[in-house]
PDB file of N, CA and C in Angstrom:
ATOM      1  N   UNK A   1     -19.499 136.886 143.847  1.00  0.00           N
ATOM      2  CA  UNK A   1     -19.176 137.479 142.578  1.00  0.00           C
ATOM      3  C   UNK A   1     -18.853 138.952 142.808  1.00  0.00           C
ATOM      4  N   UNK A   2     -17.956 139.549 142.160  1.00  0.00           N
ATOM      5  CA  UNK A   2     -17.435 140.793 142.272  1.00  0.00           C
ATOM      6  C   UNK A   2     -17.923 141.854 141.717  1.00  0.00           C
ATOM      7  N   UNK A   3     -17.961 143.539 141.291  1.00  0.00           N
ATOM      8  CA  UNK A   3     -18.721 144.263 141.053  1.00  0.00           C
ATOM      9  C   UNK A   3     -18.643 143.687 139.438  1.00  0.00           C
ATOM     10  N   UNK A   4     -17.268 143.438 139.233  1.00  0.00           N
ATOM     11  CA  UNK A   4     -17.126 142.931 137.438  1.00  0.00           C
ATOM     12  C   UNK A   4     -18.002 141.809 137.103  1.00  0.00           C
ATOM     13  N   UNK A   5     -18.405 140.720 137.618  1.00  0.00           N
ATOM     14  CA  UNK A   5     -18.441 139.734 136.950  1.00  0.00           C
ATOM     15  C   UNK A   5     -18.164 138.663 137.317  1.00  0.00           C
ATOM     16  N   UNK A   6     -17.561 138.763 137.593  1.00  0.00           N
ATOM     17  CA  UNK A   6     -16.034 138.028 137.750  1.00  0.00           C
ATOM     18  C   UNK A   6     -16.280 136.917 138.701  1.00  0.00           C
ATOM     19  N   UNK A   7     -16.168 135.349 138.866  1.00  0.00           N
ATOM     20  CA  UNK A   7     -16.112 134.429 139.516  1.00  0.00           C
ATOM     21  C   UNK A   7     -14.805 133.896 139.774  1.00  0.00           C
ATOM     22  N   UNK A   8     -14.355 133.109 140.757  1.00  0.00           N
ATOM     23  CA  UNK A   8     -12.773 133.080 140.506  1.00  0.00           C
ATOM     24  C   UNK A   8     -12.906 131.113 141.114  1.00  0.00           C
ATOM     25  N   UNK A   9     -13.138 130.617 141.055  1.00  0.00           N
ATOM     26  CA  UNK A   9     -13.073 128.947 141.921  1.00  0.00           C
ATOM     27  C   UNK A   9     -12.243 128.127 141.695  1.00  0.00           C
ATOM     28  N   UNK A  10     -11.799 127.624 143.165  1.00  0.00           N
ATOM     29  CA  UNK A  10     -10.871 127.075 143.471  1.00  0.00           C
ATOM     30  C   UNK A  10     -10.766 125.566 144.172  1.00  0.00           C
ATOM     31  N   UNK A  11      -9.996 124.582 143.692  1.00  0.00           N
ATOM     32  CA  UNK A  11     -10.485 123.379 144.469  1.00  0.00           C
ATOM     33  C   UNK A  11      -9.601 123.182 145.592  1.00  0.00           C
ATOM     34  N   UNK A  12     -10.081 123.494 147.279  1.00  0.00           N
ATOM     35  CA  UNK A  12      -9.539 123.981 148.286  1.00  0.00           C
ATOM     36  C   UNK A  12      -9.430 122.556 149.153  1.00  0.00           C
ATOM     37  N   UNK A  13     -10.267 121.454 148.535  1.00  0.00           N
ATOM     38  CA  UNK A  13     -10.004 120.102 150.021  1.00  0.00           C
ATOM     39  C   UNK A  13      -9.114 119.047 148.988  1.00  0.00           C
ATOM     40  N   UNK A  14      -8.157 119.887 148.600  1.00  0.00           N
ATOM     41  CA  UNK A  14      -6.783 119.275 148.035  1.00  0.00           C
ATOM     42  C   UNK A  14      -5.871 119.219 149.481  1.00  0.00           C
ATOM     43  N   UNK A  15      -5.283 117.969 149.529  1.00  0.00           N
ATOM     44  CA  UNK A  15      -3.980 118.238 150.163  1.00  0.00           C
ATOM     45  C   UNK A  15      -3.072 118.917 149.995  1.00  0.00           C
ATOM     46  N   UNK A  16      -2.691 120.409 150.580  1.00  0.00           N
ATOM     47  CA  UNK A  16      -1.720 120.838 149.909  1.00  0.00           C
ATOM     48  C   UNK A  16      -0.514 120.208 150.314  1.00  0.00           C
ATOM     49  N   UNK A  17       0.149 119.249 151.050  1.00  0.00           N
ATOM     50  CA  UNK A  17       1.476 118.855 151.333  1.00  0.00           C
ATOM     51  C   UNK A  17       1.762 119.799 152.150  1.00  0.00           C
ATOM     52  N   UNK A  18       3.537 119.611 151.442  1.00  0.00           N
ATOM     53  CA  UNK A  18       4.384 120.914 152.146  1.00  0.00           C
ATOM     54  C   UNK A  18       4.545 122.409 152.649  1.00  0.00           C
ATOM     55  N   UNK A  19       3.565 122.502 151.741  1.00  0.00           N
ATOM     56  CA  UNK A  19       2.779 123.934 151.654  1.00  0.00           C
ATOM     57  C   UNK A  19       2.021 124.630 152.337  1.00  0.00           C
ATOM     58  N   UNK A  20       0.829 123.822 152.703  1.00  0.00           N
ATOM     59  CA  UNK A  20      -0.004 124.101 153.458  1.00  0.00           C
ATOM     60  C   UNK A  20      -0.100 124.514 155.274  1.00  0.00           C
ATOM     61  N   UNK A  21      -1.132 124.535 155.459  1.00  0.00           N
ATOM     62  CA  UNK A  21      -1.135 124.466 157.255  1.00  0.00           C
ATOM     63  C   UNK A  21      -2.083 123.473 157.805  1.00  0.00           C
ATOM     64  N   UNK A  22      -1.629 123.457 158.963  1.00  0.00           N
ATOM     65  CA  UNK A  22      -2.101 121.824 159.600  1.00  0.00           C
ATOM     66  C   UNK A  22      -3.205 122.340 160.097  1.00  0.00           C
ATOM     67  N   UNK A  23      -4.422 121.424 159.922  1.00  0.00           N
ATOM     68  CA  UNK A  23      -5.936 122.084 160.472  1.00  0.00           C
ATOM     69  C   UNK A  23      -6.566 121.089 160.692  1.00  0.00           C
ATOM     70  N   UNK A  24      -7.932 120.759 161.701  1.00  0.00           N
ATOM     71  CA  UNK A  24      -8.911 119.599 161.602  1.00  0.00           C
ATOM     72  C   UNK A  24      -9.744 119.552 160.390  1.00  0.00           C
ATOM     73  N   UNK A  25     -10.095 118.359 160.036  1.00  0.00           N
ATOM     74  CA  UNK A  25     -11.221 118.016 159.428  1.00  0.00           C
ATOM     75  C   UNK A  25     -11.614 116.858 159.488  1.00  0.00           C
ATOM     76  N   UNK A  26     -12.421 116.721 160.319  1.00  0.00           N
ATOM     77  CA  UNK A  26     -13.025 115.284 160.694  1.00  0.00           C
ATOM     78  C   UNK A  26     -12.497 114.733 161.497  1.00  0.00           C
ATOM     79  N   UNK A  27     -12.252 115.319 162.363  1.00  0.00           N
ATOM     80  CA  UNK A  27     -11.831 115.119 163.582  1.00  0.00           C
ATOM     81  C   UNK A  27     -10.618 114.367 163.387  1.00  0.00           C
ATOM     82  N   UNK A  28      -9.532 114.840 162.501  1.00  0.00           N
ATOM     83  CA  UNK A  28      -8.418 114.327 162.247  1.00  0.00           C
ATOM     84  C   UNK A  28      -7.374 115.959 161.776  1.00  0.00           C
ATOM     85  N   UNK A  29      -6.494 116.031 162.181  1.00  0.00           N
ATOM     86  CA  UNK A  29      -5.433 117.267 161.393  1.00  0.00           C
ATOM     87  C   UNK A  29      -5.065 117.271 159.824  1.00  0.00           C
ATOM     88  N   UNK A  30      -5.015 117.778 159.227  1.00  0.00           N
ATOM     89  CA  UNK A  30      -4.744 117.561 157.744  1.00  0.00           C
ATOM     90  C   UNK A  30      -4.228 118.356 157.371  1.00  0.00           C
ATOM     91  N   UNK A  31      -3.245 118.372 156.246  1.00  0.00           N
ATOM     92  CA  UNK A  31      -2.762 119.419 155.399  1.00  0.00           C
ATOM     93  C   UNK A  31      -3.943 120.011 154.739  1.00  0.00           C
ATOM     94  N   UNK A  32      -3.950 121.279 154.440  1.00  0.00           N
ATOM     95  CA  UNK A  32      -4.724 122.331 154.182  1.00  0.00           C
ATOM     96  C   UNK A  32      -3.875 123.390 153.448  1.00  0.00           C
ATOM     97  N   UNK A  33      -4.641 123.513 152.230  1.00  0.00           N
ATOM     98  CA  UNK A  33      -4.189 124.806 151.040  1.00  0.00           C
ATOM     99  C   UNK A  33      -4.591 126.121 151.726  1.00  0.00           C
ATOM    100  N   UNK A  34      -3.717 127.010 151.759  1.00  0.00           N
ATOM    101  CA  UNK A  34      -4.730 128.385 152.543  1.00  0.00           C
ATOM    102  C   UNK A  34      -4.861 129.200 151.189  1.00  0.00           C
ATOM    103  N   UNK A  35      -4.539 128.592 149.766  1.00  0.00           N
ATOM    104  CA  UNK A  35      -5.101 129.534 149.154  1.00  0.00           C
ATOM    105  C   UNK A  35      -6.311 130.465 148.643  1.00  0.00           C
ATOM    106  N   UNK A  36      -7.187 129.703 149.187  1.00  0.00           N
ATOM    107  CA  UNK A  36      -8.262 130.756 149.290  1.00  0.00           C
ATOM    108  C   UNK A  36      -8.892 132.003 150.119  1.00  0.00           C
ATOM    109  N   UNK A  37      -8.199 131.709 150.974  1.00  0.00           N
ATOM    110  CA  UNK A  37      -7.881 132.597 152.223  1.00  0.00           C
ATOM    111  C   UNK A  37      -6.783 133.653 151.734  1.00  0.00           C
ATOM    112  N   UNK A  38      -6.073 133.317 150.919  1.00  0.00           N
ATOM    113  CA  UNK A  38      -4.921 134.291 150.444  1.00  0.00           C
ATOM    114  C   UNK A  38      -5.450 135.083 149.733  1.00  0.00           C
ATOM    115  N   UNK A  39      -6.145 134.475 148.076  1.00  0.00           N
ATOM    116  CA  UNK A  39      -6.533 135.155 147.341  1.00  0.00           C
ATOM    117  C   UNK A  39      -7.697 136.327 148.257  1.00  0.00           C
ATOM    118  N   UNK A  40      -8.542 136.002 148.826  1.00  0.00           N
ATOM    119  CA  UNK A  40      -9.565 136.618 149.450  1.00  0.00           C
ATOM    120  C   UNK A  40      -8.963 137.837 150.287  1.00  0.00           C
ATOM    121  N   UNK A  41      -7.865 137.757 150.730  1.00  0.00           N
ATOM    122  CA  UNK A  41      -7.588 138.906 151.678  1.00  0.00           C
ATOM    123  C   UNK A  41      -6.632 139.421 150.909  1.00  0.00           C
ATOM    124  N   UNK A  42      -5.546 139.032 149.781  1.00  0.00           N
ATOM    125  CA  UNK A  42      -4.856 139.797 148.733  1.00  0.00           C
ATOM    126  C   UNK A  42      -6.093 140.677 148.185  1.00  0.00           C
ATOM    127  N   UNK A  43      -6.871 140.182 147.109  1.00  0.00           N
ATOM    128  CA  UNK A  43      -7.188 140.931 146.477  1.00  0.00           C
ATOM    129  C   UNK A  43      -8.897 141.872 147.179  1.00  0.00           C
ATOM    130  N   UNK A  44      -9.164 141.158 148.081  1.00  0.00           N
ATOM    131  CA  UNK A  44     -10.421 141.817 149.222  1.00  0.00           C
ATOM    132  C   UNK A  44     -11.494 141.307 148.223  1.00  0.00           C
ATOM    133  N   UNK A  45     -12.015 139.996 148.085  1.00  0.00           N
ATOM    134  CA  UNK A  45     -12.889 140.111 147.639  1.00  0.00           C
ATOM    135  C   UNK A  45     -14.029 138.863 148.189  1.00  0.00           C
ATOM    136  N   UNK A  46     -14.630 138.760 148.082  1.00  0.00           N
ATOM    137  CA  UNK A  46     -15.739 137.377 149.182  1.00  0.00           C
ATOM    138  C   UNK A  46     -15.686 136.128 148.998  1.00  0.00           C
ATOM    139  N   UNK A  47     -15.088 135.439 149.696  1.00  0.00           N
ATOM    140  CA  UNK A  47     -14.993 133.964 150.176  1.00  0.00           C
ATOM    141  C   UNK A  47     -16.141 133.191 150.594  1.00  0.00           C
ATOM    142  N   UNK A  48     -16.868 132.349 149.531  1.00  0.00           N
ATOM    143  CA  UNK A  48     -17.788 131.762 149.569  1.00  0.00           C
ATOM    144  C   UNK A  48     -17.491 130.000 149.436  1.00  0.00           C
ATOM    145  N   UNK A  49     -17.829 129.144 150.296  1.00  0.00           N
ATOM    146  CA  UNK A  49     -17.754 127.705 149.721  1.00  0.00           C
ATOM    147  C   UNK A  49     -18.901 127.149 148.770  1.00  0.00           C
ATOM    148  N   UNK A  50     -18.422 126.323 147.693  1.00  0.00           N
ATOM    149  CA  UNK A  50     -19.419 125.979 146.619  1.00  0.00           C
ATOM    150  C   UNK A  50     -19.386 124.502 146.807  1.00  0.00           C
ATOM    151  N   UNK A  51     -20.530 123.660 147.118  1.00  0.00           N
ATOM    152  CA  UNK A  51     -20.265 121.896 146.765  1.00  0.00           C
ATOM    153  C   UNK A  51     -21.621 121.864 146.151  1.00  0.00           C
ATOM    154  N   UNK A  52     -20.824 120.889 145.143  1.00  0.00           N
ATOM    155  CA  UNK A  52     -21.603 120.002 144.129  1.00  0.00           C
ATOM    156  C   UNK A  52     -22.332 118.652 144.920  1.00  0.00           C
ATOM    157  N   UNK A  53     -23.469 118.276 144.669  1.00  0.00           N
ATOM    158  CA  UNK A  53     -24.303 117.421 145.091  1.00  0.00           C
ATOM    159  C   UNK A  53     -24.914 116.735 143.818  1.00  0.00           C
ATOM    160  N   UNK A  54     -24.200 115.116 143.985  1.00  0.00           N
ATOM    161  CA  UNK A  54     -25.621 114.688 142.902  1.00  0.00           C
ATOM    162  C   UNK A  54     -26.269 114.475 142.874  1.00  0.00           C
ATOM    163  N   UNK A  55     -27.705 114.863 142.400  1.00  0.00           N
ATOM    164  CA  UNK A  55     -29.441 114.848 142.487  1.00  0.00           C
ATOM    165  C   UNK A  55     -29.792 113.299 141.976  1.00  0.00           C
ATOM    166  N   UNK A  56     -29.019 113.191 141.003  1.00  0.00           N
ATOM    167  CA  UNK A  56     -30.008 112.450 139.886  1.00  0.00           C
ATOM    168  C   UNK A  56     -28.824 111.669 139.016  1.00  0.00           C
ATOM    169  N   UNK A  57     -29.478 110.651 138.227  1.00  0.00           N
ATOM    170  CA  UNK A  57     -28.270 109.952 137.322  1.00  0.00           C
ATOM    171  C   UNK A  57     -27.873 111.520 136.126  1.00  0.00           C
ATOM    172  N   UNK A  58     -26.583 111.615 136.412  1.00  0.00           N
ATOM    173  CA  UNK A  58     -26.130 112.333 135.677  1.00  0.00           C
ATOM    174  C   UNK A  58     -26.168 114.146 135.687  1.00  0.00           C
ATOM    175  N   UNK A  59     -26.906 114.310 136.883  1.00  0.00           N
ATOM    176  CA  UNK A  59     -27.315 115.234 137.606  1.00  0.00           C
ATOM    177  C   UNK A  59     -27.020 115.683 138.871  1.00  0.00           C
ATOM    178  N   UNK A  60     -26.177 117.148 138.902  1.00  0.00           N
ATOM    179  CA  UNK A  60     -26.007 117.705 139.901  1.00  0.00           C
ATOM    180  C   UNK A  60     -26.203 119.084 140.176  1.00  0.00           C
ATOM    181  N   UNK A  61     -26.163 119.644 141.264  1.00  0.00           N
ATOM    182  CA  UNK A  61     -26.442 120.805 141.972  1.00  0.00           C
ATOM    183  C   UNK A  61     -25.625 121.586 142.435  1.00  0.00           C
ATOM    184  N   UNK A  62     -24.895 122.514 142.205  1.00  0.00           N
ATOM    185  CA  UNK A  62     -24.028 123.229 143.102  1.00  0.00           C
ATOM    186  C   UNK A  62     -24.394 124.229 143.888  1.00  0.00           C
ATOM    187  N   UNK A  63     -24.547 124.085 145.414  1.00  0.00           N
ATOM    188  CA  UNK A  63     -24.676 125.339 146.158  1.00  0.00           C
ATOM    189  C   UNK A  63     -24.027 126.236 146.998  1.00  0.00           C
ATOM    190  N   UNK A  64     -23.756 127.452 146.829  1.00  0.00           N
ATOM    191  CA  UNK A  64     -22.979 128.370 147.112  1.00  0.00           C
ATOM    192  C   UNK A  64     -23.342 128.648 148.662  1.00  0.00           C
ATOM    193  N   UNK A  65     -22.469 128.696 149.218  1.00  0.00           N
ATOM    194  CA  UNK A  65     -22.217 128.516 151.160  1.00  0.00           C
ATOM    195  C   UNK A  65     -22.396 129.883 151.200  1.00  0.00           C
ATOM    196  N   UNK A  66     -22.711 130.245 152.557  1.00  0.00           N
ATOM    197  CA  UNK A  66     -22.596 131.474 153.235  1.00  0.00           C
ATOM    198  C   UNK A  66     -21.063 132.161 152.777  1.00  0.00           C
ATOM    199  N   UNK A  67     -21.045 133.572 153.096  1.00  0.00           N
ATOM    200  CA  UNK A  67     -20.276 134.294 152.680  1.00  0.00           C
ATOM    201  C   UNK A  67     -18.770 133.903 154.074  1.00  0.00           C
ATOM    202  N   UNK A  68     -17.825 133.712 154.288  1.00  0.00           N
ATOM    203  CA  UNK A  68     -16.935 133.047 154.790  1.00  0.00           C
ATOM    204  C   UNK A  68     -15.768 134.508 155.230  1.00  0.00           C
ATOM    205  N   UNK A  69     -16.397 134.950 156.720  1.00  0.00           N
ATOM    206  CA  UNK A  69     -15.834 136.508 156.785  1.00  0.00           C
ATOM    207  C   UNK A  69     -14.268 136.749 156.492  1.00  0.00           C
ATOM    208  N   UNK A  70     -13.847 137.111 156.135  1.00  0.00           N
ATOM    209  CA  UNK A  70     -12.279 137.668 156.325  1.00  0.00           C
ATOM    210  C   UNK A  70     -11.727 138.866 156.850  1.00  0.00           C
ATOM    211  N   UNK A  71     -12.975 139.359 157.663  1.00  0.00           N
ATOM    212  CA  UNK A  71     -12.581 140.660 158.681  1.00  0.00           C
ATOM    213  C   UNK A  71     -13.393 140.925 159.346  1.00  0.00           C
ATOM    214  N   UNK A  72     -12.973 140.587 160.985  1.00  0.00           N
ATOM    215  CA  UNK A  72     -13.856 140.615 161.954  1.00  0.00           C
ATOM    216  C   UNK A  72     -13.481 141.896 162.928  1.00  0.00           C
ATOM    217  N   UNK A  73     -13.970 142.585 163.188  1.00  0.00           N
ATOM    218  CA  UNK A  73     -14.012 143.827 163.989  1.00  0.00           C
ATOM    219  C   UNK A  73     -13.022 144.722 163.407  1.00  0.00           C
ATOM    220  N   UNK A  74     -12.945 145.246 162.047  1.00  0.00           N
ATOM    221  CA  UNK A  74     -11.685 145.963 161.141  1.00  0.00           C
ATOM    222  C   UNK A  74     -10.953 145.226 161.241  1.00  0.00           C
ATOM    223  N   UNK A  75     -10.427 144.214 161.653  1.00  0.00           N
ATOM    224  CA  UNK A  75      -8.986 143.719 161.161  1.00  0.00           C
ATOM    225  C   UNK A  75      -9.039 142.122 160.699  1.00  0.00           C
ATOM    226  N   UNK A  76      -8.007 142.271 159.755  1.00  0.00           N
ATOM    227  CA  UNK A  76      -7.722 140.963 158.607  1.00  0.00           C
ATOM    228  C   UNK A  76      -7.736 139.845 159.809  1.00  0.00           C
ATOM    229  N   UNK A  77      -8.760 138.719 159.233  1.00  0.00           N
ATOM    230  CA  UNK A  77      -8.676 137.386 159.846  1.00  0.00           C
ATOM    231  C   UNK A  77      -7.426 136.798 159.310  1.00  0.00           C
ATOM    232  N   UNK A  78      -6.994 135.547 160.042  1.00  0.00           N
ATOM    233  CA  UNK A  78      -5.571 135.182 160.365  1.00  0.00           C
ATOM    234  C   UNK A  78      -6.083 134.224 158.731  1.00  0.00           C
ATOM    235  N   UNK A  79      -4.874 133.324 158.298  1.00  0.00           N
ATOM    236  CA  UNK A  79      -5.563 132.575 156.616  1.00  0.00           C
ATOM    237  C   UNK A  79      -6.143 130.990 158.032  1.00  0.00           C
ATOM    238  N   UNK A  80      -5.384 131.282 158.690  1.00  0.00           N
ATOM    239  CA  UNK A  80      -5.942 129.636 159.670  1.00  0.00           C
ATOM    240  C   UNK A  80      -7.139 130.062 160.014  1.00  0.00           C
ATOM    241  N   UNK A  81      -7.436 130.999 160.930  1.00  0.00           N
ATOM    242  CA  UNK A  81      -8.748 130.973 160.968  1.00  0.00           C
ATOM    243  C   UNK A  81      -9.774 130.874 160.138  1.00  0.00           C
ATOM    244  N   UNK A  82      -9.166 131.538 159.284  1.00  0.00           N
ATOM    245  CA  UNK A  82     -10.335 131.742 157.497  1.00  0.00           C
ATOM    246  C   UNK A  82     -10.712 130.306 157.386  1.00  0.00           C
ATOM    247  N   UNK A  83      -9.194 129.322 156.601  1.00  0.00           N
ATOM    248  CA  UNK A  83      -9.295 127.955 156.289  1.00  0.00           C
ATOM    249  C   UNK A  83     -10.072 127.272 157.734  1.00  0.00           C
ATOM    250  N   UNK A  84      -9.771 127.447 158.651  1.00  0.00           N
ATOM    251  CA  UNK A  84     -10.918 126.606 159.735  1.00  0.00           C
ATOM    252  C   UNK A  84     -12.399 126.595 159.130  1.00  0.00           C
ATOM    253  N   UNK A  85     -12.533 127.654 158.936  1.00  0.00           N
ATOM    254  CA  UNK A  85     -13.832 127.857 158.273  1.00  0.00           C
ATOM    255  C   UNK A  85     -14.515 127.240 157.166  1.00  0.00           C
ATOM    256  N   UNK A  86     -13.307 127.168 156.528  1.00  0.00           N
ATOM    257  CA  UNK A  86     -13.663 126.447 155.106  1.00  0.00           C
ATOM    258  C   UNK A  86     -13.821 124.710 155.334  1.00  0.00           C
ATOM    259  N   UNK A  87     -12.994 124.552 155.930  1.00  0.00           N
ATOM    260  CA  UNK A  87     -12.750 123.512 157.002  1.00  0.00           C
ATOM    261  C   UNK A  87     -14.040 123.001 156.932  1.00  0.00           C
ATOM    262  N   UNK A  88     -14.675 123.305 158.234  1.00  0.00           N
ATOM    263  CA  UNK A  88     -15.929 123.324 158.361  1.00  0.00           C
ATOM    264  C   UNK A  88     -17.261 123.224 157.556  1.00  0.00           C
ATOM    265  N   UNK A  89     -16.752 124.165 156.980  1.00  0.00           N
ATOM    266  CA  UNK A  89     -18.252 124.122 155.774  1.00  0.00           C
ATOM    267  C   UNK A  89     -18.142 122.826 154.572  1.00  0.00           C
ATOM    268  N   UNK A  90     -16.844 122.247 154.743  1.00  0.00           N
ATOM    269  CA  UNK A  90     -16.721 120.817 153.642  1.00  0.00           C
ATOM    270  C   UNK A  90     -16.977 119.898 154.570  1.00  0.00           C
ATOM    271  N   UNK A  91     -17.227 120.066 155.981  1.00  0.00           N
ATOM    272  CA  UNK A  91     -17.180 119.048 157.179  1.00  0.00           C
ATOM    273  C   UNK A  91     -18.672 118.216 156.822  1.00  0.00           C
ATOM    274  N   UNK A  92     -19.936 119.786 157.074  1.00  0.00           N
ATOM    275  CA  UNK A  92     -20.780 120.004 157.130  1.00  0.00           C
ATOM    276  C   UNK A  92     -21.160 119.430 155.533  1.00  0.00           C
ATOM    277  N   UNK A  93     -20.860 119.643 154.703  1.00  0.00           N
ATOM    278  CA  UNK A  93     -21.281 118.906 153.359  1.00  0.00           C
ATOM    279  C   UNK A  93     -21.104 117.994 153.592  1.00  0.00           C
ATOM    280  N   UNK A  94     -19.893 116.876 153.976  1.00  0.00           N
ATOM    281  CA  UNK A  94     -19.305 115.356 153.855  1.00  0.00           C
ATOM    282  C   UNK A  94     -20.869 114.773 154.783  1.00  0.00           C
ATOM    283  N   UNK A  95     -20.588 115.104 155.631  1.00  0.00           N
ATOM    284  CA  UNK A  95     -21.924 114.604 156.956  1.00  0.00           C
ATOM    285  C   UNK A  95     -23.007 115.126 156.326  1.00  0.00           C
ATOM    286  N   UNK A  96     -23.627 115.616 155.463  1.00  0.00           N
ATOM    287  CA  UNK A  96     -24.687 115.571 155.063  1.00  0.00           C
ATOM    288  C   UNK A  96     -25.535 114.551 153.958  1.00  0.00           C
ATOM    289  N   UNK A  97     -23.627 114.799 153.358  1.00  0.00           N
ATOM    290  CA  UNK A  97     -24.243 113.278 152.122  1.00  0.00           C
ATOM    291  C   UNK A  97     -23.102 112.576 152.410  1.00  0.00           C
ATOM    292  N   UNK A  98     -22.595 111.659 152.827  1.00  0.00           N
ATOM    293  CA  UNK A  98     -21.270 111.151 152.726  1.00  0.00           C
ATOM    294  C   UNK A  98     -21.237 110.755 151.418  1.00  0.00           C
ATOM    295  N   UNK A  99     -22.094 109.356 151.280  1.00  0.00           N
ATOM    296  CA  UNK A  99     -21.906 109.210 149.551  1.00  0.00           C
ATOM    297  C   UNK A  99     -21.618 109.797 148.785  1.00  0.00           C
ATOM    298  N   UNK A 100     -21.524 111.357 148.478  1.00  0.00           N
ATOM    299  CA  UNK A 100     -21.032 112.320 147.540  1.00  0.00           C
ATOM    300  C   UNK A 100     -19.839 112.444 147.573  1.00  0.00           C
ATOM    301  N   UNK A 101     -19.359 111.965 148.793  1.00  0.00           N
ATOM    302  CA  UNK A 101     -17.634 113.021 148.678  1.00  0.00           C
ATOM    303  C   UNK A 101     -17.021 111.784 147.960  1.00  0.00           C
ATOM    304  N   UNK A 102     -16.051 112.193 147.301  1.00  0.00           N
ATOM    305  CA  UNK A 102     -15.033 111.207 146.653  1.00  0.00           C
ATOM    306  C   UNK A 102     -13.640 112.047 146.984  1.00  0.00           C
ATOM    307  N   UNK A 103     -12.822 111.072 147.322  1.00  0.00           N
ATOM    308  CA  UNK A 103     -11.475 111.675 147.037  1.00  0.00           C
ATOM    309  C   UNK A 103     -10.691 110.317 146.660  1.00  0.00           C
ATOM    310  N   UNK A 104      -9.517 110.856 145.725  1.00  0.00           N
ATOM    311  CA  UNK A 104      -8.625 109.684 145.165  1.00  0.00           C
ATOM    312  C   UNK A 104      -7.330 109.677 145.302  1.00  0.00           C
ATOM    313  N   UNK A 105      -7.163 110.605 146.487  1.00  0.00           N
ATOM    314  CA  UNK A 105      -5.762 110.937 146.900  1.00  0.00           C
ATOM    315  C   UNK A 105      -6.062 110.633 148.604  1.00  0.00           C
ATOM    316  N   UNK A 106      -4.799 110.556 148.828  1.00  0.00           N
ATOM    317  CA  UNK A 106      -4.701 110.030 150.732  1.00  0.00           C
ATOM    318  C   UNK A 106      -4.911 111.662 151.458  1.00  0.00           C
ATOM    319  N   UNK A 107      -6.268 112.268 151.813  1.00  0.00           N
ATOM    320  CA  UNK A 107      -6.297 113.467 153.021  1.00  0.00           C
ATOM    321  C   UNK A 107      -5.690 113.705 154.072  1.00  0.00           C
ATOM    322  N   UNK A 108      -5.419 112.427 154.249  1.00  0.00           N
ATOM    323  CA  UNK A 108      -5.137 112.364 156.375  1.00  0.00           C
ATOM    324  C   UNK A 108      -3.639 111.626 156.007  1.00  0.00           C
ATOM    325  N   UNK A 109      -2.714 112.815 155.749  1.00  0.00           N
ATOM    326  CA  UNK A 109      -1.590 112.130 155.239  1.00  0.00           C
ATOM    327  C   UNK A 109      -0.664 112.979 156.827  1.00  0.00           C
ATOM    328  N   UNK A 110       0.689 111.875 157.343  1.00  0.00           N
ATOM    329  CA  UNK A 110       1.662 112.346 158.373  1.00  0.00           C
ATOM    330  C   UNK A 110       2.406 113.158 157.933  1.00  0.00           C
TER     331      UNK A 110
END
């Protein structure tokens, strides 16, 4: 969250298609949105991953990931490296609960 207020969230393990950049996840390459990586180094502000977990019938949890650097030794991380990251931290959710993840679109598209 920013000095304002301000929350900004984004749903990032969309396929972006044409758009995107090619990255692992799950030990497969995938199209990948780098927009969160964009917004974060456009406007400089902290890149955090958020997943929802359901507890309970009708009940869930959202917990906010470690802070997701975008500048390592003064200079701007690359948006691939960033998204690797993000990458990762939805890797690390899926393998924790698999049952939670849903998707209704094809990820691991050629």
């Amino acid at each position: 969250m920013s000095n304002t207020g301000l929350l900004l969230g984004l749903l990032a393990d969309q396929s972006e298609g044409r758009g995107g950049i090619r990255l692992p996840f799950l030990g497969h390459d995938c199209m990948t949105s780098a927009a969160p990586a964009i917004f974060a180094l456009r406007y400089k502000c902290p890149l955090h991953t958020a997943i929802c977990y359901r507890t309970g019938l009708a009940h869930w949890e959202i917990e906010v990931g470690d802070e997701i650097p975008t500048i390592e030794n003064g200079t701007l991380r690359s948006t691939t490296e960033i998204m690797r990251d993000v990458n990762r931290a939805f890797e690390t959710a899926v393998r924790r609960d698999p049952a939670n993840w849903f998707w209704v679109h094809r990820r691991w598209k050629n």
